[in-house]
Protein backbone atom coordinates (compact mmCIF):
# COMPACT_ATOMS: atom_id res chain seq x y z
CA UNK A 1 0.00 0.00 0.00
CA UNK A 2 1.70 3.31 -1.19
CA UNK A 3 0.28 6.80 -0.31
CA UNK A 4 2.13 9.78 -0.69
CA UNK A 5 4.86 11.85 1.55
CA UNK A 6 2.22 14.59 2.50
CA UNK A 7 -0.15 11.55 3.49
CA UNK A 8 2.70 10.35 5.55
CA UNK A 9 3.51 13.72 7.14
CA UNK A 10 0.13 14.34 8.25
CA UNK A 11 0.41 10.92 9.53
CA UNK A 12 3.17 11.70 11.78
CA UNK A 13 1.64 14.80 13.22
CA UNK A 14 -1.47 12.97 14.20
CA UNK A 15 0.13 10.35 15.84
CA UNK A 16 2.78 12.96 18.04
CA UNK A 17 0.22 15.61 18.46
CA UNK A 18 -2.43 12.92 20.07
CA UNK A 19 0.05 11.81 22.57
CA UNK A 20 0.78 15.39 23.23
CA UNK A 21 -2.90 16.29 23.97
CA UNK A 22 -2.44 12.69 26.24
CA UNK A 23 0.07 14.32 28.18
CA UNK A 24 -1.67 17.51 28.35
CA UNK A 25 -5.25 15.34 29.49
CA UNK A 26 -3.60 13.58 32.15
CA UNK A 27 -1.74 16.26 33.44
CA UNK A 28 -5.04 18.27 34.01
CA UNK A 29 -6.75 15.27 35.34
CA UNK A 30 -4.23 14.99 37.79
CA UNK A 31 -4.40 18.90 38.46
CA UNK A 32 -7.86 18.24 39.32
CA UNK A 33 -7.60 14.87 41.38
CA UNK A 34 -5.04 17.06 43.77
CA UNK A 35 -7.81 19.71 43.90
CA UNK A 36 -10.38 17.28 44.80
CA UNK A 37 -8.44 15.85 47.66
CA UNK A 38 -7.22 19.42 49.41
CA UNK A 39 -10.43 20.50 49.55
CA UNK A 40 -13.27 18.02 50.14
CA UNK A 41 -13.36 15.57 52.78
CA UNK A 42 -13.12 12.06 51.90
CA UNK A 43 -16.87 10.82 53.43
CA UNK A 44 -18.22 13.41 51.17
CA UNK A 45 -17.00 12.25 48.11
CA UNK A 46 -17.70 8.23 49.17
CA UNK A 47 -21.38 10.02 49.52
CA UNK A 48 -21.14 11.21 46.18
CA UNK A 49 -20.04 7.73 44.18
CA UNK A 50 -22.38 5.80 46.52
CA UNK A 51 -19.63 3.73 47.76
CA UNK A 52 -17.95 2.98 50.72
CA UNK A 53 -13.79 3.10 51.74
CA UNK A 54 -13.02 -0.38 50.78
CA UNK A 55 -15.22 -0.64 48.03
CA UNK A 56 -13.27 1.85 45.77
CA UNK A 57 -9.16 2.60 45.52
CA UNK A 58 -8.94 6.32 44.44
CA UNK A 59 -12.25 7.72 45.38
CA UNK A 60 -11.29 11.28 44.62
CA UNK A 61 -9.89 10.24 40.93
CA UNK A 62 -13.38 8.07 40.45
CA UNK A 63 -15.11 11.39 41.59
CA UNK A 64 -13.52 13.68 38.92
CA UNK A 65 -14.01 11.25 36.29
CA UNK A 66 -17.93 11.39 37.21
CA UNK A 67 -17.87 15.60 37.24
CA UNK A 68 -16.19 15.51 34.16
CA UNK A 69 -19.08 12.67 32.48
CA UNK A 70 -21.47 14.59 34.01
CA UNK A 71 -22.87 12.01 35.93
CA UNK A 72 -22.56 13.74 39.38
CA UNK A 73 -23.18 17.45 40.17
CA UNK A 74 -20.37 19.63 39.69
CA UNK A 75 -18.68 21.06 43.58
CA UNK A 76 -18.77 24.69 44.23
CA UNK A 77 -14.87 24.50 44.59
CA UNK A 78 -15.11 23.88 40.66
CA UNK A 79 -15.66 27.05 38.30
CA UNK A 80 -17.83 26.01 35.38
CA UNK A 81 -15.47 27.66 33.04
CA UNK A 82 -12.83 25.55 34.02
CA UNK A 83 -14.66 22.14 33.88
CA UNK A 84 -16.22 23.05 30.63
CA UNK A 85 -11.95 23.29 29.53
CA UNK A 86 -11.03 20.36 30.60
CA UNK A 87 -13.88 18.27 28.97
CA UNK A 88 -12.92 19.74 25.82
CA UNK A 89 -9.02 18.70 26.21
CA UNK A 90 -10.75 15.09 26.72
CA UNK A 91 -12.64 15.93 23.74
CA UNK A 92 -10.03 16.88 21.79
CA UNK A 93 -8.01 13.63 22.48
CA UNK A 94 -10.75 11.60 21.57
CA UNK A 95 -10.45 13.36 18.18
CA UNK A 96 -7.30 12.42 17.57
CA UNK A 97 -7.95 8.96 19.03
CA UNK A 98 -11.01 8.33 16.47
CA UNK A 99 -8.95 10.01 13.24
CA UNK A 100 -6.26 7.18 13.66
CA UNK A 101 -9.07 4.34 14.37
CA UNK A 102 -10.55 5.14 10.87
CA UNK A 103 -7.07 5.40 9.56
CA UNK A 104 -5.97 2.58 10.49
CA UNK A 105 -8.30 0.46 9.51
CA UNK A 106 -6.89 0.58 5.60
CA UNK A 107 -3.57 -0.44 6.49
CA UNK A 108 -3.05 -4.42 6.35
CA UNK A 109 0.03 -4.04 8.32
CA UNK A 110 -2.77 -4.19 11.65
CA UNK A 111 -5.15 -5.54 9.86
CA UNK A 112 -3.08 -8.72 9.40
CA UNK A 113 -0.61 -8.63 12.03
CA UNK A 114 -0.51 -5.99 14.62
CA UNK A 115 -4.06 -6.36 15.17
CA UNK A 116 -3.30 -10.22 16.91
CA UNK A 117 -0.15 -9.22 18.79
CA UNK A 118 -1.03 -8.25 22.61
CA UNK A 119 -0.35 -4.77 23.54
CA UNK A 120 -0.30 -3.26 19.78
CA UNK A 121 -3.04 -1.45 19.50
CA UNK A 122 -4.67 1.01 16.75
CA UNK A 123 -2.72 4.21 17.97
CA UNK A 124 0.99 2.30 18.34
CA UNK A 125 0.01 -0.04 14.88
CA UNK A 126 -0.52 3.24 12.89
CA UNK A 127 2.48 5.50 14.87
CA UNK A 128 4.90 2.41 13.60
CA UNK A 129 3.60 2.90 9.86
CA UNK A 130 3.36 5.96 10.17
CA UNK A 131 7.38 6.97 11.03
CA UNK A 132 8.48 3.63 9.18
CA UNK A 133 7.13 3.65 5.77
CA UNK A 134 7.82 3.19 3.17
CA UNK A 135 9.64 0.16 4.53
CA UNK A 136 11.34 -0.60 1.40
CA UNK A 137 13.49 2.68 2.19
CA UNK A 138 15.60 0.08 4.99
CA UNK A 139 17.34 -2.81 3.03
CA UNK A 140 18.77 -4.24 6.05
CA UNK A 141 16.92 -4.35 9.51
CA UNK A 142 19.79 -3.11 10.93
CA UNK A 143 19.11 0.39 8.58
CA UNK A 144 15.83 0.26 10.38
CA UNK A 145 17.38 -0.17 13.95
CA UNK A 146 19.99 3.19 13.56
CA UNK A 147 16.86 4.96 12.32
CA UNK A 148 14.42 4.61 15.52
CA UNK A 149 18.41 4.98 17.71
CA UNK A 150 18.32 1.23 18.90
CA UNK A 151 21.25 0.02 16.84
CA UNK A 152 25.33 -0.20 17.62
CA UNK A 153 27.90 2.44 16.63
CA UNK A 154 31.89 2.25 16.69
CA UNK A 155 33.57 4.52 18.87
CA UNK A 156 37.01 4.90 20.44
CA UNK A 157 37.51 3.96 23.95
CA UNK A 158 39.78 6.91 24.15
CA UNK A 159 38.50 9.95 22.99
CA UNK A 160 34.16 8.78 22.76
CA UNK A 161 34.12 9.69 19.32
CA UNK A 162 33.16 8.23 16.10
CA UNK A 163 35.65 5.96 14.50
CA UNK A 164 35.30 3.88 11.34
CA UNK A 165 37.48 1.66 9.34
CA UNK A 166 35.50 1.88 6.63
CA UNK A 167 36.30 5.25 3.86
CA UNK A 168 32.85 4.93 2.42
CA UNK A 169 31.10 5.07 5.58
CA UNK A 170 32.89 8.16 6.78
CA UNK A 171 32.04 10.41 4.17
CA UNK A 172 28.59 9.03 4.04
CA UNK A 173 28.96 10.23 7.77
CA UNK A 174 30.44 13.33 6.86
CA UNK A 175 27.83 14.33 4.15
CA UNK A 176 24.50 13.61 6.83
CA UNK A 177 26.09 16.27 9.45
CA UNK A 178 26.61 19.04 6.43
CA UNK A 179 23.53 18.67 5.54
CA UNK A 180 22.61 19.92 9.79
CA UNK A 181 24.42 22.78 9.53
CA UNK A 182 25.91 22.60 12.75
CA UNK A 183 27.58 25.82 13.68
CA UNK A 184 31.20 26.15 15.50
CA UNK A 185 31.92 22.44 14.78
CA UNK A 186 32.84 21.20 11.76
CA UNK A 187 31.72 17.01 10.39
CA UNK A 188 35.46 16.13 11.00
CA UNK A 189 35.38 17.34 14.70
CA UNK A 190 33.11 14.49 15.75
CA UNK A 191 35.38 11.56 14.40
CA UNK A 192 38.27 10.24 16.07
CA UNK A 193 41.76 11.19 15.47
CA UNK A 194 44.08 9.20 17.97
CA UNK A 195 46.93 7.45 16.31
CA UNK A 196 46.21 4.53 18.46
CA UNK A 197 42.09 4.06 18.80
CA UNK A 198 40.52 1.64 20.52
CA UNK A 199 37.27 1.15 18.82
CA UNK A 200 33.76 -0.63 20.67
CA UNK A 201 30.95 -1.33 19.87
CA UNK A 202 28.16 0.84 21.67
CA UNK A 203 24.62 1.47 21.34
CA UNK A 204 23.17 4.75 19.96
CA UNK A 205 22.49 7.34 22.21
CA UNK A 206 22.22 11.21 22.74
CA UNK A 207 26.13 13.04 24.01
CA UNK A 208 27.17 15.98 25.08
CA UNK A 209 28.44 18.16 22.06
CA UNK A 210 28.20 15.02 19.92
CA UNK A 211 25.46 15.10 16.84
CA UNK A 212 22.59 13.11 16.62
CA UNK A 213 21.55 11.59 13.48
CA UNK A 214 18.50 9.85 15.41
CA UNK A 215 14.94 11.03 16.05
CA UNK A 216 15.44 11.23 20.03
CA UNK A 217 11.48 11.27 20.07
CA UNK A 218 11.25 8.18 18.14
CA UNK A 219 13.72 5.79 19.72
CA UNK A 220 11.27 7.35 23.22
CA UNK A 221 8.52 6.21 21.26
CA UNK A 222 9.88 2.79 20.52
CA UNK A 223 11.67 2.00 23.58
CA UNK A 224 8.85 3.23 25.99
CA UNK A 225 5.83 3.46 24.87
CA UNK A 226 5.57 0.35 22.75
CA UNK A 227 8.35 -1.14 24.72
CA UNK A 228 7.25 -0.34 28.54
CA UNK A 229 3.33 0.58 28.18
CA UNK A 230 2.70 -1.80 25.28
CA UNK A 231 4.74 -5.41 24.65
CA UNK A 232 5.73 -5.29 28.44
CA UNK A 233 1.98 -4.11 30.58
CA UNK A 234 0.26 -6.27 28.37
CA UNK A 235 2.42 -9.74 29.48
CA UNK A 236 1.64 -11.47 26.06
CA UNK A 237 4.59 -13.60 24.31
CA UNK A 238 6.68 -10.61 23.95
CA UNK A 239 6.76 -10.07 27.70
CA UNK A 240 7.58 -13.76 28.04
CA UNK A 241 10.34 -12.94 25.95
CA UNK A 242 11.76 -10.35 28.17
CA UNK A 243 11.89 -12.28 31.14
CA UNK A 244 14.00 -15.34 29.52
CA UNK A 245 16.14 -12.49 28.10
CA UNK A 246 17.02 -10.56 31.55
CA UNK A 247 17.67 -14.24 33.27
CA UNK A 248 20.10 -14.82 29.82
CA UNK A 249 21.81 -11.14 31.08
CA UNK A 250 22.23 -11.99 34.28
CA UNK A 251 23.63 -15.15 33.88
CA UNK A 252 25.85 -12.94 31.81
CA UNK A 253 26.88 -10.90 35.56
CA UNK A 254 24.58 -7.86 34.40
CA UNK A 255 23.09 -6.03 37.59
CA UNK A 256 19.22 -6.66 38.06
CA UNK A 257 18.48 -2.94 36.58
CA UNK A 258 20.73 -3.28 33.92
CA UNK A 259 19.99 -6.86 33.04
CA UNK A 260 16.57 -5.28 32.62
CA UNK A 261 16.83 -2.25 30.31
CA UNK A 262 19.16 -4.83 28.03
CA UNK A 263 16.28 -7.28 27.68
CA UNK A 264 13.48 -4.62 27.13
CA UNK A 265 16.17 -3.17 24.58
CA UNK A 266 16.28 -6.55 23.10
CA UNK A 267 12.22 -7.27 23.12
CA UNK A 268 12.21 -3.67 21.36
CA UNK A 269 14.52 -4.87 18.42
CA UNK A 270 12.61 -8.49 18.38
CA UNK A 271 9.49 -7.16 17.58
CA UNK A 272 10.91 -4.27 15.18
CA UNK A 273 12.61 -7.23 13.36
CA UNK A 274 9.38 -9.37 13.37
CA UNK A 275 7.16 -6.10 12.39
CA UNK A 276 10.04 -5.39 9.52
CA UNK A 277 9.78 -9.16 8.20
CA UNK A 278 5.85 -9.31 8.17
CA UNK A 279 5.23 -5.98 6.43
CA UNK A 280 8.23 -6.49 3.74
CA UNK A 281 6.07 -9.94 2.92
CA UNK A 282 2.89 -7.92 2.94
CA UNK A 283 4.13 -5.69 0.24
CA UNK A 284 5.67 -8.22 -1.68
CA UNK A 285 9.32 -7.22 -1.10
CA UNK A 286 12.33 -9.83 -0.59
CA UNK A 287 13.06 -10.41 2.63
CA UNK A 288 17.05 -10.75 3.62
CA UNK A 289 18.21 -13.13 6.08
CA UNK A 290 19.10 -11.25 9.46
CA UNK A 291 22.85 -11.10 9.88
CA UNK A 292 23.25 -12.44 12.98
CA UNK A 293 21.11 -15.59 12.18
CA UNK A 294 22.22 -15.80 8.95
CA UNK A 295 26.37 -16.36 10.16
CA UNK A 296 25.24 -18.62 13.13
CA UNK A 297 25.61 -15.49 16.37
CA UNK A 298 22.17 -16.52 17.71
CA UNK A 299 18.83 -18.40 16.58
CA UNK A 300 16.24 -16.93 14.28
CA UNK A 301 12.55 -16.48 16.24
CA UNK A 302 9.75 -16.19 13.57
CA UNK A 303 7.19 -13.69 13.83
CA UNK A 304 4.73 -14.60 16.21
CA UNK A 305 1.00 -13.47 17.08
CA UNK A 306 -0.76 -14.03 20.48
CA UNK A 307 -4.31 -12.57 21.13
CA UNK A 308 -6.14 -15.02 18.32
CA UNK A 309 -9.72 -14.51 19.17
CA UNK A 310 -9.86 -18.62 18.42
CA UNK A 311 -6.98 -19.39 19.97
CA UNK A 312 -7.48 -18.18 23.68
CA UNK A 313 -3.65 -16.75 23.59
CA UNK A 314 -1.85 -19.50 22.68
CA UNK A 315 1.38 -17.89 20.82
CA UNK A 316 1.25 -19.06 16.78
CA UNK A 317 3.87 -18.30 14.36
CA UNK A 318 2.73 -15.71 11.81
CA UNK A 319 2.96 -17.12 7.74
CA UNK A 320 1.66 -15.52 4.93
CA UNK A 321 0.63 -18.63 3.39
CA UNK A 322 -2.46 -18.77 5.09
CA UNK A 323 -4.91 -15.93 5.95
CA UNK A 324 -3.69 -14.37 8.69
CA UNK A 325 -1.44 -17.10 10.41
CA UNK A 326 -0.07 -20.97 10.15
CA UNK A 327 -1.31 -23.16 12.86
CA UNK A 328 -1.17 -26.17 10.36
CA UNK A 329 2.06 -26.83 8.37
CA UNK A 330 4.38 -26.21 11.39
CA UNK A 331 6.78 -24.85 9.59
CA UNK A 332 8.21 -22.81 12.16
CA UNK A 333 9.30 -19.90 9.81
CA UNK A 334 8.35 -17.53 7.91
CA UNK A 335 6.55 -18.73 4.79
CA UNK A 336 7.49 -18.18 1.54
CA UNK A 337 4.47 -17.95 -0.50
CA UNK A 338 3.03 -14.55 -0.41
CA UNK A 339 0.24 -13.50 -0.77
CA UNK A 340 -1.32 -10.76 -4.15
């Protein structure tokens, strides 16, 4: 499915401006909550909702919620002015919210995959596509990986900078930050010059005086919100996932914490790879073998879905040779045939 790079653009700006009028929503919610409980006493408000102490957990955020619905009279401590404000902001969210539902809907990327993988939903589904696509833009899923800021970089030990051994790849390097402009600091002030470097491997991440050639706000997007508040709250397969990845870390000697962010890091990059593997088969594009399966470094894990409505949550692996999954031939890959 093509559409064009306006389409896309508007696409980005729904998706980050609806999790911007989130923030905004819950940060006025809680505004209120805090209001609530400084000035009303506590049996007043269990009066209110009908309810008594051990019956509800946050009376005075089930209380707001009911002003705000209308379903209880508004408190003289409340200006009509202001509640009429906030309902809008909730309003205007659910704007947002309904604009990517219908949206989404055309794309078969959820339609046929995201839509059966716990803790994907519409608004994450359509944020992916929508700061991904075209897909045939990444060759490698390692291109897609330095995009979002979740892949590895070489840098001296020494000095923190950039080093490569590859000509190519340095002026490649050196023609992305000319094209930022940077003032004061010139492309070749950001690569390493010690005569004797001691290049590592690192992963990608935001440095003091260093350039960026990441989208900061998508590797947040990635790494936390479908990371943390999707693949991980839901515990579906992918949170399964995590957990036999942090006890693989600290077997490794990790720290608990750090163990952690390495296996949520890893989920991340699991699903990106699966996501990048369905929707190149979707759109009838070749799909290359992942380098690190492909030369033996660790096992390939097909693409798997895991809130079937007929299947109860049993994980299945995903193949395009059937409808929407393979729960028959057992293949345990990917399948070949595609479908037109």
């Amino acid at each position: 499915m093509r559409i064009s790079q306006a389409e896309l653009e508007i696409d980005k700006l729904l998706v980050r401006e609806f999790y911007e009028r989130q923030e905004s929503r819950k940060e006025q919610f809680n505004r209120l909550v805090c209001l609530l409980r400084d000035n009303l006493d506590k049996q007043f408000v269990l009066e209110q909702l009908g309810k008594k102490e051990d019956e509800v957990e946050e009376p005075y955020a089930e209380y707001a919620k009911k002003i705000i619905s209308g379903k209880v009279e508004r408190p003289e401590i409340l200006p009509e002015d202001y509640l009429e404000i906030v309902r809008e902001t909730f309003k205007l969210e659910a704007m947002y919210r309904a604009a990517i539902k219908r949206r989404v809907q055309n794309l078969p990327l959820y339609t046929r995959y995201h839509k059966y993988v716990r803790g994907v939903g519409e608004v994450l589904s359509f944020g992916i596509y929508a700061f991904l696509a075209p897909i045939d833009r990444f060759p490698h899923i390692s291109n897609l990986y330095s995009y979002v800021g979740l892949g590895l970089e070489l840098r001296c030990k020494k000095c923190g900078k950039r080093y490569f051994e590859d000509e190519a790849k340095k002026q490649e390097f050196i023609e992305k930050v000319k094209k930022r402009k940077i003032k004061k600091k010139k492309p070749e002030d950001f690569i390493c010059k010690c005569e004797k470097p001691e290049p590592e491997w690192v992963p990608q991440k935001k440095r003091a005086g260093d350039v960026c050639l990441f989208n900061p706000w998508l590797k947040g997007f990635f790494r936390y919100r479908l990371g943390v508040l999707g693949l991980l709250m839901s515990r579906g397969w992918y949170f399964q996932k995590c957990r036999e990845f942090k006890e693989q870390e600290l077997a490794r000697g990790y720290s608990r914490g750090h163990a952690q962010n390495r296996a949520e890091r890893k989920m991340v990059k699991l699903f990106l790879c699966h996501t990048y593997i369905v929707w190149r088969h979707l759109e009838g594009l070749q799909v290359e073998p992942h380098y690190g399966a492909a030369h033996g470094f660790h096992e390939f894990i097909p693409p798997v879905v895991d809130n079937l409505p007929d299947r109860k949550g049993e994980p299945v692996v995903w193949c395009s040779e059937y409808e929407y999954y393979c729960d028959t031939c057992g293949c345990r890959r990917v399948c070949p045939k595609r479908i037109v």
